[in-house]
C-alpha atoms as a PDB file:
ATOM      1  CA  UNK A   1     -16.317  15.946 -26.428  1.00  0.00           C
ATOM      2  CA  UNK A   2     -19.962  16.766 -25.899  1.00  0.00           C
ATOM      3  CA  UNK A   3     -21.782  18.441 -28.755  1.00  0.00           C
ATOM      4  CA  UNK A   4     -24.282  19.324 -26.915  1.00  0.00           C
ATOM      5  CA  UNK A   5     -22.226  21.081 -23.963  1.00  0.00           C
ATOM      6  CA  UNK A   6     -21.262  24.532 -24.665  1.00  0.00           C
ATOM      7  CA  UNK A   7     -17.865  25.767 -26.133  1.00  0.00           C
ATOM      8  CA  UNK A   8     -16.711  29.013 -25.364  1.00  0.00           C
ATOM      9  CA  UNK A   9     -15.433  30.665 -28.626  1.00  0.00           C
ATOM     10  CA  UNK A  10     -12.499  32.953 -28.977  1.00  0.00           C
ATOM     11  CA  UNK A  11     -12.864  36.567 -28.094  1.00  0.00           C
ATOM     12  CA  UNK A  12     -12.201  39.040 -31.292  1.00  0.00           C
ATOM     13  CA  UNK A  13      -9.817  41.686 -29.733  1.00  0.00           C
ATOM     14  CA  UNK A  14     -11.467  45.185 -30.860  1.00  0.00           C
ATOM     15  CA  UNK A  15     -14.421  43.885 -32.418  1.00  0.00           C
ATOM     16  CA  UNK A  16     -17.257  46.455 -31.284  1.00  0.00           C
ATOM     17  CA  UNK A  17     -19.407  43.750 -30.219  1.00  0.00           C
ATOM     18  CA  UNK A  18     -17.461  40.730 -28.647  1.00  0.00           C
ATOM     19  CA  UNK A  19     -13.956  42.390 -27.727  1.00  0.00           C
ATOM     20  CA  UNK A  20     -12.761  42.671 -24.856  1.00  0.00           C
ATOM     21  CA  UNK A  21     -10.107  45.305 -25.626  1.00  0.00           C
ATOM     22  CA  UNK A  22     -13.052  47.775 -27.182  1.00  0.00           C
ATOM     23  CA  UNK A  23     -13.572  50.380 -23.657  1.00  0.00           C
ATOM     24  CA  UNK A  24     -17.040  51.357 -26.006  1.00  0.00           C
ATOM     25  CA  UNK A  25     -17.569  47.570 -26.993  1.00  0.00           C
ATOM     26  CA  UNK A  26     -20.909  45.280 -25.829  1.00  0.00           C
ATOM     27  CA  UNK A  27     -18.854  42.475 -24.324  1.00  0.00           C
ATOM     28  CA  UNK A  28     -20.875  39.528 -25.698  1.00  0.00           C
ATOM     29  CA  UNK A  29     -19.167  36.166 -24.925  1.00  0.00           C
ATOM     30  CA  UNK A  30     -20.111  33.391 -27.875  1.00  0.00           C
ATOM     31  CA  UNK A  31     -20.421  30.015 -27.214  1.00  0.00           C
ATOM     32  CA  UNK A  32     -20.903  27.116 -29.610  1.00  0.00           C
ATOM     33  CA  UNK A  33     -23.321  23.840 -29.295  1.00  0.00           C
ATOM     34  CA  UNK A  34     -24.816  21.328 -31.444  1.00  0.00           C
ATOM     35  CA  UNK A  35     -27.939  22.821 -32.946  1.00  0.00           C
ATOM     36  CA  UNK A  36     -30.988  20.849 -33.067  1.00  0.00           C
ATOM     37  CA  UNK A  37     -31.331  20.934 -36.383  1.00  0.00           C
ATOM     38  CA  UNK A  38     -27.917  19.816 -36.750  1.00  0.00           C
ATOM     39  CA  UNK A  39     -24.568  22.051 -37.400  1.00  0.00           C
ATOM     40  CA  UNK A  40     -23.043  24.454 -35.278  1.00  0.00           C
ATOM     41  CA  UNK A  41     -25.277  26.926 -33.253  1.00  0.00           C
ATOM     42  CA  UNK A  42     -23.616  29.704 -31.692  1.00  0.00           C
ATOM     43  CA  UNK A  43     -25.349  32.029 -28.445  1.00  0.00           C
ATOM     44  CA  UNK A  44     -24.339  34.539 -26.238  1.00  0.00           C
ATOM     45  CA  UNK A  45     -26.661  35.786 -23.519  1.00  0.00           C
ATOM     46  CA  UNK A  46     -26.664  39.513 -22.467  1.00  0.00           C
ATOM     47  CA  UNK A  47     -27.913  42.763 -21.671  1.00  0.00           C
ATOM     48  CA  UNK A  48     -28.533  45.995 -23.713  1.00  0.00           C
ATOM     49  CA  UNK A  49     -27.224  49.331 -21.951  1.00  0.00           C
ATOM     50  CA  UNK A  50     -27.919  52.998 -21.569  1.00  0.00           C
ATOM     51  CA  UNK A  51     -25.206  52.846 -23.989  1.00  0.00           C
ATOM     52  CA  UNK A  52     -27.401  51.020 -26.703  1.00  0.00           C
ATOM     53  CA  UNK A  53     -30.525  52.821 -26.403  1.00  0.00           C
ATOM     54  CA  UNK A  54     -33.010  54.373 -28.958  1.00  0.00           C
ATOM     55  CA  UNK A  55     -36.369  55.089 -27.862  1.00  0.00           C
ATOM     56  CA  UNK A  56     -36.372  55.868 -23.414  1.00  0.00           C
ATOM     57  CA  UNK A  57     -35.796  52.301 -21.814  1.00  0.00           C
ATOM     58  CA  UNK A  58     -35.399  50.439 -25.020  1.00  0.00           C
ATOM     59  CA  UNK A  59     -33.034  48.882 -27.239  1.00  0.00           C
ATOM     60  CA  UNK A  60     -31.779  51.075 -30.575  1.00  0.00           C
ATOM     61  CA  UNK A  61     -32.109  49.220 -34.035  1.00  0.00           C
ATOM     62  CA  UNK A  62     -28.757  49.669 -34.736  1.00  0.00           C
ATOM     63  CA  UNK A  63     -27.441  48.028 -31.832  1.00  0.00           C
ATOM     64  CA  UNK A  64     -29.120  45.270 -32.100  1.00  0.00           C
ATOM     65  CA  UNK A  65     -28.315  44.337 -36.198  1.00  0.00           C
ATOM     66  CA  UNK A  66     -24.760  44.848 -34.822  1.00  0.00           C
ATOM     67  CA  UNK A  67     -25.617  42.044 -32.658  1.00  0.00           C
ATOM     68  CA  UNK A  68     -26.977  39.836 -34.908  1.00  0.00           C
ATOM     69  CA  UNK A  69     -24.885  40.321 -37.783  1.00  0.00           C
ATOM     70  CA  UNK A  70     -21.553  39.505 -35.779  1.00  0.00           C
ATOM     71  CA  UNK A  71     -23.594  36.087 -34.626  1.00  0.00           C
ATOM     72  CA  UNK A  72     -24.430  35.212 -38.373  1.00  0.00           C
ATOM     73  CA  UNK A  73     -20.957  35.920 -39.105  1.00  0.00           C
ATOM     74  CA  UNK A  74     -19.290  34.265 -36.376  1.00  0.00           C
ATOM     75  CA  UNK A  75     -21.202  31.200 -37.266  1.00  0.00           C
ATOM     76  CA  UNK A  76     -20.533  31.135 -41.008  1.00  0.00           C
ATOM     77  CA  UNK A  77     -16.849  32.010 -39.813  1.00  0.00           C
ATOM     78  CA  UNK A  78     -17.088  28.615 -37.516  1.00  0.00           C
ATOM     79  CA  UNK A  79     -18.092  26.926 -40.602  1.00  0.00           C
ATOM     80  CA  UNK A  80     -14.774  27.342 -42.388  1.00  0.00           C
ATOM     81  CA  UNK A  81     -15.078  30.866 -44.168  1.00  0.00           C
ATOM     82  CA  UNK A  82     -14.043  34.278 -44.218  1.00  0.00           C
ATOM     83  CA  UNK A  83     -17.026  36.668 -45.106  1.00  0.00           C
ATOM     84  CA  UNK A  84     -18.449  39.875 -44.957  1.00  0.00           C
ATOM     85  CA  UNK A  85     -22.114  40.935 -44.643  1.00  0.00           C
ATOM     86  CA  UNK A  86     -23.489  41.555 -48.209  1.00  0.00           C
ATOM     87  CA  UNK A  87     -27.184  41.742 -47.392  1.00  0.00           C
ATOM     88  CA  UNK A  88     -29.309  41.286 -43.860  1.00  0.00           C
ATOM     89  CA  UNK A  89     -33.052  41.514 -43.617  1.00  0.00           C
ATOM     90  CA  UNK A  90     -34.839  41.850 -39.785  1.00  0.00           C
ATOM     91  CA  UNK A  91     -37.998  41.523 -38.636  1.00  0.00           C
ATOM     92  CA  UNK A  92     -38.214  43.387 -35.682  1.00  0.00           C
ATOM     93  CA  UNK A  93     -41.339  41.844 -33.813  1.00  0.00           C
ATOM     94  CA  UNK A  94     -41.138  43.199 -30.175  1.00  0.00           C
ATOM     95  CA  UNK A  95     -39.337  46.147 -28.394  1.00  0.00           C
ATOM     96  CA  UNK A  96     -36.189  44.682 -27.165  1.00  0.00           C
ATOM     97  CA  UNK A  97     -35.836  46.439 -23.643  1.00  0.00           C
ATOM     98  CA  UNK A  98     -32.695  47.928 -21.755  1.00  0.00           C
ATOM     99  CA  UNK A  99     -31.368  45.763 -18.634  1.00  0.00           C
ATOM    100  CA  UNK A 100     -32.925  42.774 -19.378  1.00  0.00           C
ATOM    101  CA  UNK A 101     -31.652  38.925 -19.990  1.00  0.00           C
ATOM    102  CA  UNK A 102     -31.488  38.199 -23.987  1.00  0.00           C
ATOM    103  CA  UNK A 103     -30.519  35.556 -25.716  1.00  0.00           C
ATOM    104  CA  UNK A 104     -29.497  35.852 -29.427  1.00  0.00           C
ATOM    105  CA  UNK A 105     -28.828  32.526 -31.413  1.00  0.00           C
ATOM    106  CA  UNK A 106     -26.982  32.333 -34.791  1.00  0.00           C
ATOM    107  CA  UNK A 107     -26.307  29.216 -37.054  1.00  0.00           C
ATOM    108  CA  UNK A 108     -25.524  28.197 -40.487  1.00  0.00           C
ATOM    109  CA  UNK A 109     -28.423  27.732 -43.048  1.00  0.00           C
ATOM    110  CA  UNK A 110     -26.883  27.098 -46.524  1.00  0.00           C
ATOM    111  CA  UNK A 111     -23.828  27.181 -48.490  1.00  0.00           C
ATOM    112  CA  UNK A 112     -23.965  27.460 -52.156  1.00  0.00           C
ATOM    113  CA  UNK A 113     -20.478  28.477 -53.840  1.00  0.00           C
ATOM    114  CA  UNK A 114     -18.468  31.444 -52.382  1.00  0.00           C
ATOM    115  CA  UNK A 115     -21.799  32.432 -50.429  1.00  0.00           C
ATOM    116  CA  UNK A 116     -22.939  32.043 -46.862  1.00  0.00           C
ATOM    117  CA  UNK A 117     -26.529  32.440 -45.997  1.00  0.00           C
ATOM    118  CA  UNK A 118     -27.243  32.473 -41.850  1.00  0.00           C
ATOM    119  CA  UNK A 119     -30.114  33.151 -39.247  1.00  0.00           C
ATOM    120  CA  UNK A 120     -30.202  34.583 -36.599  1.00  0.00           C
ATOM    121  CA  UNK A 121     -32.829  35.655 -33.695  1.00  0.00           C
ATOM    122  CA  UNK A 122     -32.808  37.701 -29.976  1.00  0.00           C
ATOM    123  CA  UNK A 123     -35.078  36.327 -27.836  1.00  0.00           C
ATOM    124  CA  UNK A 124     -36.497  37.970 -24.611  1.00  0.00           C
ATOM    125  CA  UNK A 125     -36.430  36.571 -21.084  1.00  0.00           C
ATOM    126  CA  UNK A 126     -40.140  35.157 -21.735  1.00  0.00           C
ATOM    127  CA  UNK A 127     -38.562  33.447 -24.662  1.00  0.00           C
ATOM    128  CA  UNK A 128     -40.555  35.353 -27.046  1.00  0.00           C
ATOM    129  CA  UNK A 129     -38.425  36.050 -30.183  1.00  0.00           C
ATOM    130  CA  UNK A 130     -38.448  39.755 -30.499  1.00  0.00           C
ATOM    131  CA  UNK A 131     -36.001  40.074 -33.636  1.00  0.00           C
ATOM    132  CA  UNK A 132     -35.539  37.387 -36.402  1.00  0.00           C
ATOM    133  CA  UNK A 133     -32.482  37.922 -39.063  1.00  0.00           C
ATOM    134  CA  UNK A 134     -31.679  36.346 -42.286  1.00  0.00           C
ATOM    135  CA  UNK A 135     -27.825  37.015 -43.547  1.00  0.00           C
ATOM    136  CA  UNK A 136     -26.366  36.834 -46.537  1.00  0.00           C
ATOM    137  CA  UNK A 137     -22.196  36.634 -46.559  1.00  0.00           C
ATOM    138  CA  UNK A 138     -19.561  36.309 -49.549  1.00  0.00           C
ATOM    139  CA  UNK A 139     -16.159  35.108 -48.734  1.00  0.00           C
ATOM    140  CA  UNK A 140     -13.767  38.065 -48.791  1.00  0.00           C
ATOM    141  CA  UNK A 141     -10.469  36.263 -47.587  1.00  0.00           C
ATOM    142  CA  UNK A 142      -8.080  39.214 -48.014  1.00  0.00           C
ATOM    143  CA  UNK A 143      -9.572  41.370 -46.483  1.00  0.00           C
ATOM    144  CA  UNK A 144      -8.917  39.008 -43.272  1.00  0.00           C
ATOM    145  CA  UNK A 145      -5.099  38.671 -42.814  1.00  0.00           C
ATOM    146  CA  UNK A 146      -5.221  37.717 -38.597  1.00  0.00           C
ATOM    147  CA  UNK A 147      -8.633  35.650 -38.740  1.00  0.00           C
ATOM    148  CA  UNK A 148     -10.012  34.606 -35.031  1.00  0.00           C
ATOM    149  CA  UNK A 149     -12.282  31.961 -36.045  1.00  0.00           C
ATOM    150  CA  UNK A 150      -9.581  29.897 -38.849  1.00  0.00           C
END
């Protein structure tokens, strides 16, 4: 297979931000590539809602770490192991409007024992990064008894 063509990664059931079986969830669909760097990227592309929004016609904060701390996960998840988020820091560059195309883009930037550290970014239509992420995730295997991503 491809590395370069897009994989469409398993759904996660309830999961607020990629399940389909959530009636209050976002909906995102992951998919998995070869990132240029090398290792696994994983991207979904999609739209904040009313539902999602802070200040009038924009994105809320909240809604969008959700975001980006299920694609840091996912991706540390693709890479073998079972975390939880322990720390995330954002940089929140530009005003991530409602109804638009985004992009956000995770992948795997080090290992080092029993923790994960990932990235992560949403970009804009004009491919203008308007949120950067930096994750940090400890394995926490029992606390994941029906994994997706094993």
């Amino acid at each position: 297979m491809d590395s370069n063509i897009p994989v469409q990664l398993p759904e996660h059931g309830s999961c607020f931000v990629c399940g389909s079986e959530n009636p209050k969830g976002m909906g995102l669909t992951w998919y998995r590539k070869q990132h240029t760097a090398g290792g696994i990227l994983i991207f979904a592309d999609f739209q904040f809602t009313l539902a999602e929004q802070g200040p009038p016609g924009y994105t809320h904060g909240g809604a969008s770490a959700a975001v980006l701390d299920e694609a840091m996960g996912a991706v540390v998840w693709l890479a073998g192991m079972p975390v939880v988020l322990a720390n995330m820091n954002l940089n929140y560059s530009l005003p991530v409007p409602l109804g638009v195309s985004l992009r956000v883009e995770a992948w795997l930037d080090r290992v080092e024992g029993k923790k994960a550290y990932s990235r992560s970014h949403i970009m804009l239509p004009n491919e203008r990064k308007a949120i950067d992420a930096q994750g940090l995730y400890v394995q926490a295997p029992e606390l994941f008894q029906h994994a997706f991503y094993r």
